[in-house]
N, C-alpha and C. Protein backbone atom coordinates (compact mmCIF):
# COMPACT_ATOMS: atom_id res chain seq x y z
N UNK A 1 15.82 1.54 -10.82
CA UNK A 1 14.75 1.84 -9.93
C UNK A 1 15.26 2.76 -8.83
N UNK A 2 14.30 4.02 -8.62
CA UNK A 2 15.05 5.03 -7.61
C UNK A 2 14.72 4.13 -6.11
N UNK A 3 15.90 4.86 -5.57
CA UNK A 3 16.06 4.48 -3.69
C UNK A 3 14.26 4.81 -3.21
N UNK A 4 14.01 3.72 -2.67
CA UNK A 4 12.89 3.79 -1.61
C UNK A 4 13.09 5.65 -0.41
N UNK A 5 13.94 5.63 -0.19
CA UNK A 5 14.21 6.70 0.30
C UNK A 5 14.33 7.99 0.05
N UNK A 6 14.50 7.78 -1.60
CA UNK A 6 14.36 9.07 -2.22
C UNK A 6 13.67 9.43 -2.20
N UNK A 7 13.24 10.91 -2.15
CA UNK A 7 11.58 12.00 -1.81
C UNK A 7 11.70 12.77 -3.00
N UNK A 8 12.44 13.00 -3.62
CA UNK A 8 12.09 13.61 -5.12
C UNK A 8 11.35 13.00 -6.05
N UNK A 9 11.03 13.50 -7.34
CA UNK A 9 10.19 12.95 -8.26
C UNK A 9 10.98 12.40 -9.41
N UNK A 10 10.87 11.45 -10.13
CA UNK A 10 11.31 11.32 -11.40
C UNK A 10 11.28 12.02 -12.37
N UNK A 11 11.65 12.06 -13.41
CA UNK A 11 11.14 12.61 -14.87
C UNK A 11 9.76 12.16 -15.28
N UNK A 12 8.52 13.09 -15.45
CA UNK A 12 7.59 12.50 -15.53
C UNK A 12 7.57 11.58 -16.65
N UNK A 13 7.87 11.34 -17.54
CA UNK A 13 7.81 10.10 -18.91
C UNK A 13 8.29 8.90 -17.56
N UNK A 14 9.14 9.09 -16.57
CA UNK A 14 9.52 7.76 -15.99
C UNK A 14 8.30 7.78 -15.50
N UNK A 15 8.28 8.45 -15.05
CA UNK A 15 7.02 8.39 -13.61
C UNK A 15 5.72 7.56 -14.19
N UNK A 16 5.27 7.84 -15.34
CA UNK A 16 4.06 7.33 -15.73
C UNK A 16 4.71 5.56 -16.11
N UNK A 17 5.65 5.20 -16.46
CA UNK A 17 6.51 4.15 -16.42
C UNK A 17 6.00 3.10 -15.34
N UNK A 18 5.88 3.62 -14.58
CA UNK A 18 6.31 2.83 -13.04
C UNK A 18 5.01 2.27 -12.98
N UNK A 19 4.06 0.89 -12.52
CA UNK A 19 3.13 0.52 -12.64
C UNK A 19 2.34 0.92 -11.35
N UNK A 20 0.92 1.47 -11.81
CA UNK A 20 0.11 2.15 -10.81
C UNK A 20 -1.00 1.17 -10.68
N UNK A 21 -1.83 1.75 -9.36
CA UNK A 21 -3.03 0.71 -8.25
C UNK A 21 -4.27 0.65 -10.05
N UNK A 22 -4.62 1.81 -10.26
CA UNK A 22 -4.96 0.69 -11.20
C UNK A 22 -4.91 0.25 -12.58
N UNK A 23 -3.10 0.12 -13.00
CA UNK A 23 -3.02 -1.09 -14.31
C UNK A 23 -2.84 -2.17 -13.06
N UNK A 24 -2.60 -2.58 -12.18
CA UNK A 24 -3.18 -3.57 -11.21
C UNK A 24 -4.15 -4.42 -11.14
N UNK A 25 -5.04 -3.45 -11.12
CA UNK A 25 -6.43 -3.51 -11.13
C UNK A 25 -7.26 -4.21 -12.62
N UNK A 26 -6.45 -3.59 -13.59
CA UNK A 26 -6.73 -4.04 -14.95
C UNK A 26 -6.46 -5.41 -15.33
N UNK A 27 -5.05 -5.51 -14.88
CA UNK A 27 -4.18 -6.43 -15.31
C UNK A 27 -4.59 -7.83 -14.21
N UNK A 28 -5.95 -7.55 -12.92
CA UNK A 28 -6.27 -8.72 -12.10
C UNK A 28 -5.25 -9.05 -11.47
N UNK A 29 -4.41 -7.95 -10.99
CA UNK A 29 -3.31 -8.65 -9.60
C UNK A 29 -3.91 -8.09 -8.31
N UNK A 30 -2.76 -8.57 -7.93
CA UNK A 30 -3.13 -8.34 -6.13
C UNK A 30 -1.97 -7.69 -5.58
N UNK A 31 -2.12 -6.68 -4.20
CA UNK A 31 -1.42 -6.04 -3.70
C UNK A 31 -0.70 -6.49 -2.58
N UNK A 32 0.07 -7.19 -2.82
CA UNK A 32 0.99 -8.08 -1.69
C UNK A 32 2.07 -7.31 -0.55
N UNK A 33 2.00 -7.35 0.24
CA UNK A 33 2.70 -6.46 1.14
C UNK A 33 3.16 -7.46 2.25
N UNK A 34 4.09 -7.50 2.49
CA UNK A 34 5.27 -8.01 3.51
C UNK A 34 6.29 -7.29 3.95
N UNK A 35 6.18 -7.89 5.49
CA UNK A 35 7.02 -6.74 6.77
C UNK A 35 8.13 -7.45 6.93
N UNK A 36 9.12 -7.32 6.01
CA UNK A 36 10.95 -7.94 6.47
C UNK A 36 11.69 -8.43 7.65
N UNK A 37 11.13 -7.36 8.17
CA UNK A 37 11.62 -7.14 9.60
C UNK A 37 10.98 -8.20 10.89
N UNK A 38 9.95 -8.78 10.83
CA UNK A 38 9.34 -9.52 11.55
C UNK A 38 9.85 -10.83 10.90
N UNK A 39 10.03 -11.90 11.92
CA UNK A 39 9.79 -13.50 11.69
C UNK A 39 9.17 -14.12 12.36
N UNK A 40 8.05 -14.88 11.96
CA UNK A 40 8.10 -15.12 10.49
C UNK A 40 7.96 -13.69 9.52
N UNK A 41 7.94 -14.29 7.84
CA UNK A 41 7.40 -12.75 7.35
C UNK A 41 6.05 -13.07 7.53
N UNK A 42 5.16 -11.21 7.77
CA UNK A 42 3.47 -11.29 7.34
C UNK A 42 3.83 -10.95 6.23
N UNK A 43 2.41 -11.82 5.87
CA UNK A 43 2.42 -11.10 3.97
C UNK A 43 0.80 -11.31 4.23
N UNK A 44 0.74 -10.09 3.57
CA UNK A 44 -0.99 -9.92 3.23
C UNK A 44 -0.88 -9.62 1.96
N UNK A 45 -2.41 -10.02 1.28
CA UNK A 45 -2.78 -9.61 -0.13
C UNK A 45 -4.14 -8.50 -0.29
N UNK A 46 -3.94 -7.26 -0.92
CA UNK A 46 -5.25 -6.82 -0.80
C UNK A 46 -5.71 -6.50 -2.19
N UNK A 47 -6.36 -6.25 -2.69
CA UNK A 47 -7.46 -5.84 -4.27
C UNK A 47 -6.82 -4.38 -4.14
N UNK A 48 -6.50 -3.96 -5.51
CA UNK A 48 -5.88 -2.66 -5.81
C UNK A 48 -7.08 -1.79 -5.48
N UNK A 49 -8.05 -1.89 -5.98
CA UNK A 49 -9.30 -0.84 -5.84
C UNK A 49 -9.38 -0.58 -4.48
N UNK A 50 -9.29 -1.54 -3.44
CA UNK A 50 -9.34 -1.16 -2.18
C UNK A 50 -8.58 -0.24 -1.34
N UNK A 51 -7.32 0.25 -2.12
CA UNK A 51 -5.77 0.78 -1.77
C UNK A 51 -6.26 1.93 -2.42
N UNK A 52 -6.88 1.63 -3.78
CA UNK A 52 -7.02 2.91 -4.15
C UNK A 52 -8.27 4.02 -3.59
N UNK A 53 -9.21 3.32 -2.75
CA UNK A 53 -9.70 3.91 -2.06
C UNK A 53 -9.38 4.90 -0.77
N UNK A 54 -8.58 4.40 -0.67
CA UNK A 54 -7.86 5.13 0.66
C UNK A 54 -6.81 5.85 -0.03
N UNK A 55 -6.03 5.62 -0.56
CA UNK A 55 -4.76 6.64 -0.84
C UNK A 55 -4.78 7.09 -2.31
N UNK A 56 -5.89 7.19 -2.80
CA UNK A 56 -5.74 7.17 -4.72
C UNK A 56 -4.69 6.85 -5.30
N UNK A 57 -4.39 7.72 -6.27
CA UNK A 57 -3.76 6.83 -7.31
C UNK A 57 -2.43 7.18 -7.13
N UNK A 58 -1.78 6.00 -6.53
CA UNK A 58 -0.16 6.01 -6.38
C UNK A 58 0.36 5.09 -7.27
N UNK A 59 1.59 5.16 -7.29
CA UNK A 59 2.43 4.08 -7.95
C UNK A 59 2.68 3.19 -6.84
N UNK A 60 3.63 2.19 -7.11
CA UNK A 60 4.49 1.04 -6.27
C UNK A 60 5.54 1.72 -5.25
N UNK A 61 6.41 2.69 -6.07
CA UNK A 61 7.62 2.79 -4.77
C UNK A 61 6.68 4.21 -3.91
N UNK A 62 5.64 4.49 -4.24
CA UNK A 62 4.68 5.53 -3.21
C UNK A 62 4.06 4.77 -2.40
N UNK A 63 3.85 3.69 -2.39
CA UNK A 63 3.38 2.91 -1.67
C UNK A 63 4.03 2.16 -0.14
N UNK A 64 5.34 2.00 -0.32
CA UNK A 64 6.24 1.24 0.66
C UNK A 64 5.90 1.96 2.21
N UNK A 65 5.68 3.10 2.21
CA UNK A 65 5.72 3.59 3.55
C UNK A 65 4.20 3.56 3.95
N UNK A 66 3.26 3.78 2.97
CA UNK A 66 2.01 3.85 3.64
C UNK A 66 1.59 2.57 4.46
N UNK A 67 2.27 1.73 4.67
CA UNK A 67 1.34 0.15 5.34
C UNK A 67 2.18 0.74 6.73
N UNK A 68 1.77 -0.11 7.59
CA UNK A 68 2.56 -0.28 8.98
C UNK A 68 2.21 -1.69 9.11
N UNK A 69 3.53 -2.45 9.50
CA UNK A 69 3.29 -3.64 10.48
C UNK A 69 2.42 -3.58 11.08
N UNK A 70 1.32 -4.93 11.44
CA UNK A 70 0.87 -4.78 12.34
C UNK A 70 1.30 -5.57 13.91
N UNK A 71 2.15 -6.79 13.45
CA UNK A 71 2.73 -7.14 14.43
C UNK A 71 3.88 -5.99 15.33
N UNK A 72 5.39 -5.57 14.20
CA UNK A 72 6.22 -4.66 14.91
C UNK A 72 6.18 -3.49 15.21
N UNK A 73 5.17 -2.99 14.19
CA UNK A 73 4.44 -1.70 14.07
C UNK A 73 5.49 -0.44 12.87
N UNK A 74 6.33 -1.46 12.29
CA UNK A 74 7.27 -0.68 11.80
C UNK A 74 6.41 -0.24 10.03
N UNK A 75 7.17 0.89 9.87
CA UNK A 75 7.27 1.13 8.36
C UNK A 75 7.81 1.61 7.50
N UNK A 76 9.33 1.19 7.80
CA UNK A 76 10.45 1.09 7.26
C UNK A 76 10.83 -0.45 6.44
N UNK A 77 10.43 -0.75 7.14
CA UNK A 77 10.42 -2.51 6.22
C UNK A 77 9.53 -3.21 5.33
N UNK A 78 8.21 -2.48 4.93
CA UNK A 78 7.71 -2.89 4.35
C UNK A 78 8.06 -2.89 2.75
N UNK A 79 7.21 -4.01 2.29
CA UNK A 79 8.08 -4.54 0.73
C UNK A 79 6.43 -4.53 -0.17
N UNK A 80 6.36 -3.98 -1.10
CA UNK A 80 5.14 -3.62 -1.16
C UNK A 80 5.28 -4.21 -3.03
N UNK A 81 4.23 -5.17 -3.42
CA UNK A 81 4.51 -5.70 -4.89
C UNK A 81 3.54 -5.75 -5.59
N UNK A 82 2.87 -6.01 -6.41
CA UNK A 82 2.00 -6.76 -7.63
C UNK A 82 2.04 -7.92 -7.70
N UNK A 83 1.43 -8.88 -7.65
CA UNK A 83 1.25 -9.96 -7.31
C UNK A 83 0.35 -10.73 -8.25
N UNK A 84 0.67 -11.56 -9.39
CA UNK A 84 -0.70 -11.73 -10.23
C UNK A 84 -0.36 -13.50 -9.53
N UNK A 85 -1.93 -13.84 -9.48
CA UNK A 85 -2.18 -15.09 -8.85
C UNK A 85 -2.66 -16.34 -9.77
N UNK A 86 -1.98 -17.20 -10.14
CA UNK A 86 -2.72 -18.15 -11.40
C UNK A 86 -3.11 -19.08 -10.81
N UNK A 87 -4.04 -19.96 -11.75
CA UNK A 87 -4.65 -21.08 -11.32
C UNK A 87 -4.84 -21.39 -10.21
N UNK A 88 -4.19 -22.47 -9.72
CA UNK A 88 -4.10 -23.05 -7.98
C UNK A 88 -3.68 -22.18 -7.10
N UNK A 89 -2.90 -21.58 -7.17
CA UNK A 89 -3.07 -20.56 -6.00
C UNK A 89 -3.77 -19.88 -5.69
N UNK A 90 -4.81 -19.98 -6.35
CA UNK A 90 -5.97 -18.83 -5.92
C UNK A 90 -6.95 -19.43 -4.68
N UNK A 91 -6.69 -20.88 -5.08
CA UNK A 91 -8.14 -21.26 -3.92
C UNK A 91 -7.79 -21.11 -2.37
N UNK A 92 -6.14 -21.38 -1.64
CA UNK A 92 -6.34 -21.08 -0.54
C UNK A 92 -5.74 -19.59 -0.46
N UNK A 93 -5.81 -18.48 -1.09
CA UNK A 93 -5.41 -17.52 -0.60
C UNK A 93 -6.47 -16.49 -0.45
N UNK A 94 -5.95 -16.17 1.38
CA UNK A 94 -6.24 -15.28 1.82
C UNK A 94 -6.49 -13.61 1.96
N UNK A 95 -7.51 -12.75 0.91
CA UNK A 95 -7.56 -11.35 1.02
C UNK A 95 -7.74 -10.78 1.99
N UNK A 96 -7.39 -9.67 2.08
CA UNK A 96 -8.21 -8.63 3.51
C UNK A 96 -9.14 -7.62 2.61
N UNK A 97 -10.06 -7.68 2.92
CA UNK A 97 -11.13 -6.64 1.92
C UNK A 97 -11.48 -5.37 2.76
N UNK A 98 -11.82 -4.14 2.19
CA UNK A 98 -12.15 -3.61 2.93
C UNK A 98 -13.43 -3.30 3.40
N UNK A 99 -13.56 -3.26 4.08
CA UNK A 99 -15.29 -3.49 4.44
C UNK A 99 -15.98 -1.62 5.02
N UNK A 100 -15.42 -1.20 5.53
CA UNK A 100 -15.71 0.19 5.72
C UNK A 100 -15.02 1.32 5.80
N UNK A 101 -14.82 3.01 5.72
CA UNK A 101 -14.23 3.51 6.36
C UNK A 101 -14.59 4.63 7.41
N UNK A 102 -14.16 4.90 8.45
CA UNK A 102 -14.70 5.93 9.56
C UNK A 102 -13.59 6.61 9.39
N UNK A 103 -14.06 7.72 9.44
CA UNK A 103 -14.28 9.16 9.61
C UNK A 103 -13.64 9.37 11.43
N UNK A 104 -12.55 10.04 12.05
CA UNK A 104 -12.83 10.41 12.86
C UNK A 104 -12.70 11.72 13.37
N UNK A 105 -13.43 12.08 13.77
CA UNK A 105 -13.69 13.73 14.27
C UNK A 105 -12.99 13.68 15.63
N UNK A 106 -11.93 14.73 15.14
CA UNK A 106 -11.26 15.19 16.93
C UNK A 106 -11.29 16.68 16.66
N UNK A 107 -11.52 17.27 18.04
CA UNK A 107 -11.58 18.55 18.23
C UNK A 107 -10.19 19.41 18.64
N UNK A 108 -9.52 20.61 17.89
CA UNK A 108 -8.83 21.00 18.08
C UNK A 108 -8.88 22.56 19.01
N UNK A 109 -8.14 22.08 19.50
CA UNK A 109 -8.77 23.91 20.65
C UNK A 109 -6.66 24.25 20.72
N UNK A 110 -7.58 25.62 20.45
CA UNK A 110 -6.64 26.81 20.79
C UNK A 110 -6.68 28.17 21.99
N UNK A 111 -5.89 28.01 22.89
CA UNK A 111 -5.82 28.90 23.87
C UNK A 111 -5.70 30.43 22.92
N UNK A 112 -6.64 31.06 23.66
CA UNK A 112 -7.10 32.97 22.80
C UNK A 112 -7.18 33.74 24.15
N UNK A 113 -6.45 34.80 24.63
CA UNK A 113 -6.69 35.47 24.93
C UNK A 113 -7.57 37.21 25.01
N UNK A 114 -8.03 37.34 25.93
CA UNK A 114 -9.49 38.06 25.17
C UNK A 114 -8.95 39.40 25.95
C-alpha cells in the first residue's frame, strides 16, 4: 500500500485495485473516519453516497486528507476506512447524514488602474 503522503499516481491496473466510495456503496459499508491524534479517538460513520456527493469518485488513500478534525482541527491524522456493519451493531450506531449543501458566494475584487 503506497505512503499516505505520496502525491503521485499508481499504475492504473493498481489504481482501479484500490476500493472506491462506490464498491462501498454496493458492498453496504460505511465510511468510518477517525482523528488519531485526539483523545479520546472521534470516530464518525458516514454512507458512501454522501462522500460521494461532495468529492466524487475517490478511492480510500484519496480520501485521508479530505476530513478535518473537528475537535483538533487537524488533517494529518485522519484514518479513513470501510467499515461493513453486521447484525448487532447496527442498532446503536450513530450516522452523520447529509442533509444539505450551500453554495457560498464571495466576491473577489481586483485593484485596476485606469
Amino acid at each position: 500500500m503506497p505512503d499516505i503522503e505520496w502525491k503521485g499516481s499508481a499504475h492504473p491496473y493498481r489504481e482501479n485495485q484500490i476500493p472506491k466510495l462506490t464498491d462501498a456503496e454496493f458492498l453496504g459499508q460505511f465510511v468510518k473516519v477517525t482523528c488519531t491524534w485526539c483523545t479520546p479517538k472521534i470516530t464518525r460513520y458516514y454512507r458512501p453516497m454522501d462522500i460521494y456527493k461532495i468529492v466524487g469518485q475517490q478511492h480510500i488513500l484519496k480520501l485521508q486528507r479530505r476530513f478535518r478534525c473537528e475537535k483538533c482541527g487537524r488533517n494529518d491524522y485522519m484514518d479513513v476506512t470501510f467499515k461493513t456493519v453486521i447484525g448487532g451493531e447496527i442498532k446503536g450506531l450513530v450516522i452523520r447524514e447529509l442533509v444539505e449543501i450551500r453554495m457560498v458566494k464571495r466576491p473577489i475584487w481586483r485593484d485596476k488602474k485606469l
